[in-house]
Protein backbone atom coordinates (compact mmCIF):
# COMPACT_ATOMS: atom_id res chain seq x y z
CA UNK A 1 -17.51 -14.40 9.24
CA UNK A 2 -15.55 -11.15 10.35
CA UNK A 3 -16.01 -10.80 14.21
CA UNK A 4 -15.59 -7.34 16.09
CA UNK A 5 -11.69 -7.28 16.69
CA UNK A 6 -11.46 -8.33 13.21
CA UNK A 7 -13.24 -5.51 11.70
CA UNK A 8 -11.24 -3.28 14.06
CA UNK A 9 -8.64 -4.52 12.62
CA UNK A 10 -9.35 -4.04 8.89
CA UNK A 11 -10.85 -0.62 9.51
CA UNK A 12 -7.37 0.35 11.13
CA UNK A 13 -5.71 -0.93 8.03
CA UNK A 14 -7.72 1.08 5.76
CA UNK A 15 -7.25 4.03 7.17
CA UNK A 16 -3.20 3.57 7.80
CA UNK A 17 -2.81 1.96 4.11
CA UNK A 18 -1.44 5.17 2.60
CA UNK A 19 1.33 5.68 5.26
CA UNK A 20 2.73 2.14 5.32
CA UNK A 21 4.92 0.24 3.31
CA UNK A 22 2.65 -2.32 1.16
CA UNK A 23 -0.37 -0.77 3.41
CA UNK A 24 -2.82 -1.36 0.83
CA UNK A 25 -1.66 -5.25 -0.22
CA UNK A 26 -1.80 -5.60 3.65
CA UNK A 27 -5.34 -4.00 3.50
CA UNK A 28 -6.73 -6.19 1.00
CA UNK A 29 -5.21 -9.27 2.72
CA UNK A 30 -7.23 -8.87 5.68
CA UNK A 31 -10.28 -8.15 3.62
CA UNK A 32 -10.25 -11.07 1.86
CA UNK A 33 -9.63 -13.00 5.53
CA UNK A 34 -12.42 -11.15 6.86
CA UNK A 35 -15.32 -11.87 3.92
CA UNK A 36 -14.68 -15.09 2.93
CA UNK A 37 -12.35 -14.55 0.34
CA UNK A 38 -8.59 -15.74 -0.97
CA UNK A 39 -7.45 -12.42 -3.09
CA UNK A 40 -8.60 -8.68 -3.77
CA UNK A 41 -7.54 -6.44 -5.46
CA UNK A 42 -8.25 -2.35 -5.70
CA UNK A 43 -8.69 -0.47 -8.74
CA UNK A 44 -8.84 3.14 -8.63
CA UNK A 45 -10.31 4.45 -12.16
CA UNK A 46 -11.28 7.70 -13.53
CA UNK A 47 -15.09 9.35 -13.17
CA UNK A 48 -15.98 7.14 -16.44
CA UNK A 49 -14.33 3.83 -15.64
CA UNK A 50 -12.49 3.80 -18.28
CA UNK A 51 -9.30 4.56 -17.24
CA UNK A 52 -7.11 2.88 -14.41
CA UNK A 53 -4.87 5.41 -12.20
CA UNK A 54 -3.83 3.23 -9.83
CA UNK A 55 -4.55 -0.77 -8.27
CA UNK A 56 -3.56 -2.96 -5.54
CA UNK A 57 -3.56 -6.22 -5.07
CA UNK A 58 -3.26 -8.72 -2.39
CA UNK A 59 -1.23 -12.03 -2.90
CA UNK A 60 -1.74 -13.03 -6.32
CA UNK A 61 -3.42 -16.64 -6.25
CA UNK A 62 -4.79 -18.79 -9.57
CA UNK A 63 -6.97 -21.51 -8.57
CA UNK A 64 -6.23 -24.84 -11.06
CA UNK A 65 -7.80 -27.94 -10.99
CA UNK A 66 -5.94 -31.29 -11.12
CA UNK A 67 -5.40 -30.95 -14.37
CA UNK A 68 -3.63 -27.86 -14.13
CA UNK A 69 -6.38 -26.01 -15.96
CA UNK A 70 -7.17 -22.77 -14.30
CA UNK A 71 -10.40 -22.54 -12.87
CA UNK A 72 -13.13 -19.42 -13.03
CA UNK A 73 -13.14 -17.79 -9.02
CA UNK A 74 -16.48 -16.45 -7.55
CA UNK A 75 -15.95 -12.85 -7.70
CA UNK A 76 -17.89 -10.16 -5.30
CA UNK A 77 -17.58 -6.63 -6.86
CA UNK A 78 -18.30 -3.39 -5.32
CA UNK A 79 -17.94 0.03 -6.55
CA UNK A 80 -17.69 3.89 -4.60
CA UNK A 81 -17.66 7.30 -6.05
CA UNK A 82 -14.31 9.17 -4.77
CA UNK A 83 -13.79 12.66 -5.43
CA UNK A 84 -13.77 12.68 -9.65
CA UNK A 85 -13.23 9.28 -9.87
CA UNK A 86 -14.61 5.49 -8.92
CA UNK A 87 -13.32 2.88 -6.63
CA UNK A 88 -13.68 -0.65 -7.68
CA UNK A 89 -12.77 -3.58 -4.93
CA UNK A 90 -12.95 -6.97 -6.23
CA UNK A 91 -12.93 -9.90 -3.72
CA UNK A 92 -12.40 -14.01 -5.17
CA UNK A 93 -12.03 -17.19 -3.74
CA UNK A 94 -12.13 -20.11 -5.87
CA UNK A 95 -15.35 -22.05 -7.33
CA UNK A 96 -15.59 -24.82 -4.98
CA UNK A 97 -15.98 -22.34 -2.47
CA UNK A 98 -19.32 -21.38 -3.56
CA UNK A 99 -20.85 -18.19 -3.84
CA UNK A 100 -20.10 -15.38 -1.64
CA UNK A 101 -23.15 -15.01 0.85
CA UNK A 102 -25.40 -11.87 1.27
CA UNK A 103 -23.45 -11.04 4.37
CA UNK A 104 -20.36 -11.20 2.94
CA UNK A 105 -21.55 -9.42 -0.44
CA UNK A 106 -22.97 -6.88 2.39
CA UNK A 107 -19.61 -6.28 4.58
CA UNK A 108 -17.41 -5.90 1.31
CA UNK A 109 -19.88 -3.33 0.37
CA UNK A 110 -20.00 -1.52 3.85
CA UNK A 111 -16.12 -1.03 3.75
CA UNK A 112 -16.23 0.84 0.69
CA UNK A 113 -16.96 4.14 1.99
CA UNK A 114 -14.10 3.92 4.27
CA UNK A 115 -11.76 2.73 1.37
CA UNK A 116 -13.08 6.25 -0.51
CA UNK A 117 -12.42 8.01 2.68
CA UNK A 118 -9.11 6.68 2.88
CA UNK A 119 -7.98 7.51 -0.34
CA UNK A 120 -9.30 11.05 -0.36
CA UNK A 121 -7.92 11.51 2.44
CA UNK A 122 -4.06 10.07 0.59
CA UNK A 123 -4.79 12.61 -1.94
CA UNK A 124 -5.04 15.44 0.17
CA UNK A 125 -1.89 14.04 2.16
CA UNK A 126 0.19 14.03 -1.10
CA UNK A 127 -1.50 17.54 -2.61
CA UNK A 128 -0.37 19.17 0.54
CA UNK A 129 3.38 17.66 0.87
CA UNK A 130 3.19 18.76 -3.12
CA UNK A 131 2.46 22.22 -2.56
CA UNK A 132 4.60 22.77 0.66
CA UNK A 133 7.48 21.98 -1.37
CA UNK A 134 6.45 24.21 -4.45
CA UNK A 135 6.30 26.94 -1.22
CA UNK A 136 9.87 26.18 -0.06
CA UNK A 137 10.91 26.89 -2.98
CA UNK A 138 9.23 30.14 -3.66
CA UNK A 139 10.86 33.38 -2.46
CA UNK A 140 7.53 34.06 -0.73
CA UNK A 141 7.02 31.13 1.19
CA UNK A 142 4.61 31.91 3.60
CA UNK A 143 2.13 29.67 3.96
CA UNK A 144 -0.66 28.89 6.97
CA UNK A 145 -2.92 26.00 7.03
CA UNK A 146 -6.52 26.20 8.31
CA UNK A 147 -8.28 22.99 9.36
CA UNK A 148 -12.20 22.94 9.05
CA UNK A 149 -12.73 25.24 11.96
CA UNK A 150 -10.46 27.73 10.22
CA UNK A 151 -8.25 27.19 13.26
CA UNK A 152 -4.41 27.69 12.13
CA UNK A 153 -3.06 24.75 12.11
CA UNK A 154 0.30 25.07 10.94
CA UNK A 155 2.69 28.08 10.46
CA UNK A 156 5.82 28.64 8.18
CA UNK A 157 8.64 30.58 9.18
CA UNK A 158 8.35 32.65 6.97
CA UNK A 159 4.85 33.35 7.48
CA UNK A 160 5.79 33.77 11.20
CA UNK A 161 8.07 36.34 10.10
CA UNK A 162 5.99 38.46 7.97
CA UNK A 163 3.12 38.37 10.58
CA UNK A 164 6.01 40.02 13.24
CA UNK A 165 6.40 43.18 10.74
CA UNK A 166 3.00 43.46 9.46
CA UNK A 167 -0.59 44.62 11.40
CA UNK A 168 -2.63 44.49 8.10
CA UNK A 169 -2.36 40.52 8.78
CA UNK A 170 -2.40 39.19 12.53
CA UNK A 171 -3.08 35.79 14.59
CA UNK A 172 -5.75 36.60 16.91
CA UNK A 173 -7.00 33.35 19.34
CA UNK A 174 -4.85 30.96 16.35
CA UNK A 175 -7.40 32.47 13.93
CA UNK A 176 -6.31 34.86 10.78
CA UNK A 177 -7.48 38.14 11.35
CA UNK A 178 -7.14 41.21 8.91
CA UNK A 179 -7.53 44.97 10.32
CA UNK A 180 -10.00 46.16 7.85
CA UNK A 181 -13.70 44.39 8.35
CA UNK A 182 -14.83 44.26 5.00
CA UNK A 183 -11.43 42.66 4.03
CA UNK A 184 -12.09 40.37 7.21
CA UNK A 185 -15.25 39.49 5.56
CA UNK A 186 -14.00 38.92 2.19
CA UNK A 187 -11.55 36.59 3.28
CA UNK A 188 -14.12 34.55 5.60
CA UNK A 189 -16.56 34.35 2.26
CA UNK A 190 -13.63 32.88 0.31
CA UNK A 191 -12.53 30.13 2.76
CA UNK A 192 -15.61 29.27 3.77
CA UNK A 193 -16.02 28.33 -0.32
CA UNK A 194 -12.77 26.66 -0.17
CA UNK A 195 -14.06 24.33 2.72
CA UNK A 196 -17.18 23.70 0.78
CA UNK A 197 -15.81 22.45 -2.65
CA UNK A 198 -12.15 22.55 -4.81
CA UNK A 199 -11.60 26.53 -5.11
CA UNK A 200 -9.27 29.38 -5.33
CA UNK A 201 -8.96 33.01 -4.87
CA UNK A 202 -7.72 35.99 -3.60
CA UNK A 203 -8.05 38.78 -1.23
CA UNK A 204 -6.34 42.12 -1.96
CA UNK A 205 -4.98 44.21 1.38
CA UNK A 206 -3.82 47.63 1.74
CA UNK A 207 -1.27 48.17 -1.51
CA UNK A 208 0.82 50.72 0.49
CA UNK A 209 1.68 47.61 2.97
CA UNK A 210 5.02 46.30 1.43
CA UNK A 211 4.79 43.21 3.59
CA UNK A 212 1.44 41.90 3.11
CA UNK A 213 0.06 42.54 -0.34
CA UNK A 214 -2.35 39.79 -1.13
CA UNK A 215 -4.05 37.03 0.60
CA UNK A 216 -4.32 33.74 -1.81
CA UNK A 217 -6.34 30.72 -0.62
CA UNK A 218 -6.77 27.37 -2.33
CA UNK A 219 -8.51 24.19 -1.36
CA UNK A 220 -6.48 21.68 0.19
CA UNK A 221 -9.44 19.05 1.49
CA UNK A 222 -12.61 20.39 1.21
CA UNK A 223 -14.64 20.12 4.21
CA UNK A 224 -16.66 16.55 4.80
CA UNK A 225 -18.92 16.82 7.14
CA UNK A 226 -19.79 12.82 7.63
CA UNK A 227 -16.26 13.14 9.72
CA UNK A 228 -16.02 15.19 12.18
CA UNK A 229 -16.54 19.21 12.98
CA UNK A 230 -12.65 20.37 11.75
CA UNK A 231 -12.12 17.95 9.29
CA UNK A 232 -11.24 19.64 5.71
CA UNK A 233 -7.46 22.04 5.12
CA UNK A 234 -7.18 24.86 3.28
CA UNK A 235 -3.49 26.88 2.14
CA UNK A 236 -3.28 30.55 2.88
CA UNK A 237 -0.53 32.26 1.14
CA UNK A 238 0.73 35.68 2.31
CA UNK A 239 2.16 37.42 -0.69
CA UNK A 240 4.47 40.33 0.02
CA UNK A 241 4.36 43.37 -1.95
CA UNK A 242 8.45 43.60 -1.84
CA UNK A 243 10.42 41.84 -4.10
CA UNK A 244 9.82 41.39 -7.92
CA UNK A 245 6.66 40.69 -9.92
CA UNK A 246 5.66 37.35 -10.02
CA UNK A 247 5.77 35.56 -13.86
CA UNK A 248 2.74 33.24 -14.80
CA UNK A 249 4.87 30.51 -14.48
CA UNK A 250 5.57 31.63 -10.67
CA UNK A 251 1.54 31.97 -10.03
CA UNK A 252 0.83 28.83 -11.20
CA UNK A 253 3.89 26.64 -9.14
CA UNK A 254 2.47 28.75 -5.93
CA UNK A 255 -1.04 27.73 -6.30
CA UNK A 256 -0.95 24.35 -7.74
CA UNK A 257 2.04 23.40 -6.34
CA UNK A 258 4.26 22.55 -9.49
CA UNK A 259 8.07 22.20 -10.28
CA UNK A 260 9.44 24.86 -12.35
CA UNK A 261 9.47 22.26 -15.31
CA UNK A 262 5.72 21.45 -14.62
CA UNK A 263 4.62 25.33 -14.49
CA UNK A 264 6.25 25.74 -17.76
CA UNK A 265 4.71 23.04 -19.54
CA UNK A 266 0.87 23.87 -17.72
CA UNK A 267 1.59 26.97 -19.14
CA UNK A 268 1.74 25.84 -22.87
CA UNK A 269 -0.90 23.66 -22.02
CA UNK A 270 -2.82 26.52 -21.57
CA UNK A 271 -1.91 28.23 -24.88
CA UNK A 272 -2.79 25.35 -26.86
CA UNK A 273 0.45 23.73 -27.52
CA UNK A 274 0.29 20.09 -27.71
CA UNK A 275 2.79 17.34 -26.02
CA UNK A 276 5.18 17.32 -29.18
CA UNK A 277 5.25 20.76 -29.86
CA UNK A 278 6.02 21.85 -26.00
CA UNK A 279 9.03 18.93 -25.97
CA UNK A 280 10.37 20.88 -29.36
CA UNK A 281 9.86 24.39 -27.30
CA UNK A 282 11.75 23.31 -23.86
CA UNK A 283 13.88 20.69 -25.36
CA UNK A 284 12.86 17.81 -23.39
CA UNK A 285 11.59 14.12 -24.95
CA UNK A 286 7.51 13.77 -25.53
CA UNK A 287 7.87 11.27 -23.07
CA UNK A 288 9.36 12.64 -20.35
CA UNK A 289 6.87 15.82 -21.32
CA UNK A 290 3.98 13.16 -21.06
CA UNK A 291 5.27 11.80 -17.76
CA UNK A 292 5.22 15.67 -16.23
CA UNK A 293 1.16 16.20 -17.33
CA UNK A 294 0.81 13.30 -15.68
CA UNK A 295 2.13 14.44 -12.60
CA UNK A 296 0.20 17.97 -13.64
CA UNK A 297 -3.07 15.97 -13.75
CA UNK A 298 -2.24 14.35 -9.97
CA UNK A 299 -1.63 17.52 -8.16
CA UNK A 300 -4.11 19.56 -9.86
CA UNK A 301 -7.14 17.02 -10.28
CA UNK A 302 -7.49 17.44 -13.46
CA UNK A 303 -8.12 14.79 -16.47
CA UNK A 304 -7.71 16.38 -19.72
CA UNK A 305 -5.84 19.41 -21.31
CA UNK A 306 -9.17 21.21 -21.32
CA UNK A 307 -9.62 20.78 -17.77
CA UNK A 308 -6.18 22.01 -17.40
CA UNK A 309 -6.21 24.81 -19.61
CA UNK A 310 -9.99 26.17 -17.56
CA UNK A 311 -7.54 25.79 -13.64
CA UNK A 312 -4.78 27.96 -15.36
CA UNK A 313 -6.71 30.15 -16.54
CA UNK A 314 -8.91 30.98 -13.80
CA UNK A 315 -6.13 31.10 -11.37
CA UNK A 316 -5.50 34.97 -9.80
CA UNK A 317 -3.00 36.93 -11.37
């Protein structure tokens, strides 16, 4: 069975599998070393179970008798809610092994919150790389993260820049800070809803200020308090008032962090159009239209064209 520097070990890998090359077929190595296993393999599946959106697997391995005829494993399942989906980790060895013990059964199942964690935590880490480069491509690319403290934790240029000609919006202690209070309190209601759970929204400022017009904040990470006390991000966009008006298409690449192509088509998505009829419209193949909802569906969370169409919708114009 696992001892200490073993489980140190795996618990490292789990939580540096998303930055790594092969970090989760590493991962899943060493879990299988660690519980008594030969293989594992990861399946990440929609809320329902139904439907894979991504696996991992260790070294692949068929057990066979000396006939050559494969033989059934022992298999120890285990299963974690993550975000709107499930995590399914499947551990085998093969049948002369025998069954897989209580204590084993019970350290596979002990690792599966920290597999969850781990792979919220990848989402978030893609979401945000997503959305800073939708923001470096906008005109109005001024963008501050907070962490779960509401703490600024990172700064644009051309946030820094707007900041040095504006005093509606200011950096006071590496907080945000806006000079009128009940604007100041707005703005503290809507993070602190954006820590708690997936949101959006916006904060209108002073409409004579041609620098800082709006405030818009989304959900990065929602807060998790089963971390630790600043864990969670959320995007703060300063919107200037100079420049011209933003399209639909524009709002909906600067808060959910889509290409131009993947804007458009959200956009029809929204007005009903279906994956053949928005290919005709933009002149693009339905499959390279399906292969852009998916990548809609990643970055915004969502799993249908309903769920879509209600995040478009609802986003601040």
């Amino acid at each position: 069975m696992a001892v200490e520097t073993e489980l140190t070990e795996v618990m490292d890998a789990i939580y540096f599998a998303a930055h790594q090359k092969d970090g989760w077929q590493s991962c899943l190595g060493l879990i299988s070393r660690i519980s008594g296993g030969e293989t594992a393999q990861l399946l990440i599946l929609n809320k329902e179970g139904d439907q894979l959106v991504a696996g991992y697997q260790s070294h692949p391995h068929v057990a066979a008798d000396s006939s050559g005829n494969e033989i059934a494993p022992r298999l120890c399942h285990a299963r974690h809610e993550v975000g709107n989906g499930l995590v399914e980790l499947t551990v085998q060895r093969p049948s002369e092994d025998g069954e897989f013990t209580p204590v084993e059964k019970q350290l596979i199942k002990d690792l599966m919150p920290h597999i969850a964690r781990a792979i919220r935590q990848e989402g978030a880490s893609r979401l945000l790389n997503d959305r800073q480069a939708a923001v470096q491509r906008q005109k109005q690319g001024a963008l501050l993260l907070l962490d779960g403290q509401q703490n600024v934790v990172f700064l644009s240029s051309e946030a820094e820049r707007l900041l040095l000609l504006t005093a509606t919006v200011t950096l006071v202690a590496g907080r945000l800070r806006l000079g009128q209070r009940r604007k100041q309190a707005e703005l503290d209601e809507l993070i602190r809803r954006c820590f708690e759970s997936k949101a959006t929204g916006m904060v209108n400022l002073n409409e004579s200020d041609q620098i800082a017009s709006r405030i818009l904040v989304s959900t990065v990470q929602p807060r998790d308090s089963r971390l630790f006390q600043s864990h969670g991000l959320v995007a703060v966009f300063i919107v200037s008032g100079q420049g011209e008006q933003c399209t639909e298409e524009d709002v909906i690449s600067q808060w959910l962090g889509l290409t131009e192509s993947e804007s458009r088509i959200a956009s029809l998505i929204a007005q009903g159009r279906r994956p053949a009829e928005i290919a005709s419209d933009i002149a693009l193949s339905v499959h390279t239209v399906r292969h852009h909802i998916k990548n809609i569906y990643r970055k915004t969370g969502a799993h249908s064209q309903s769920q879509l169409t209600a995040i478009v919708l609802n986003l601040p114009v």
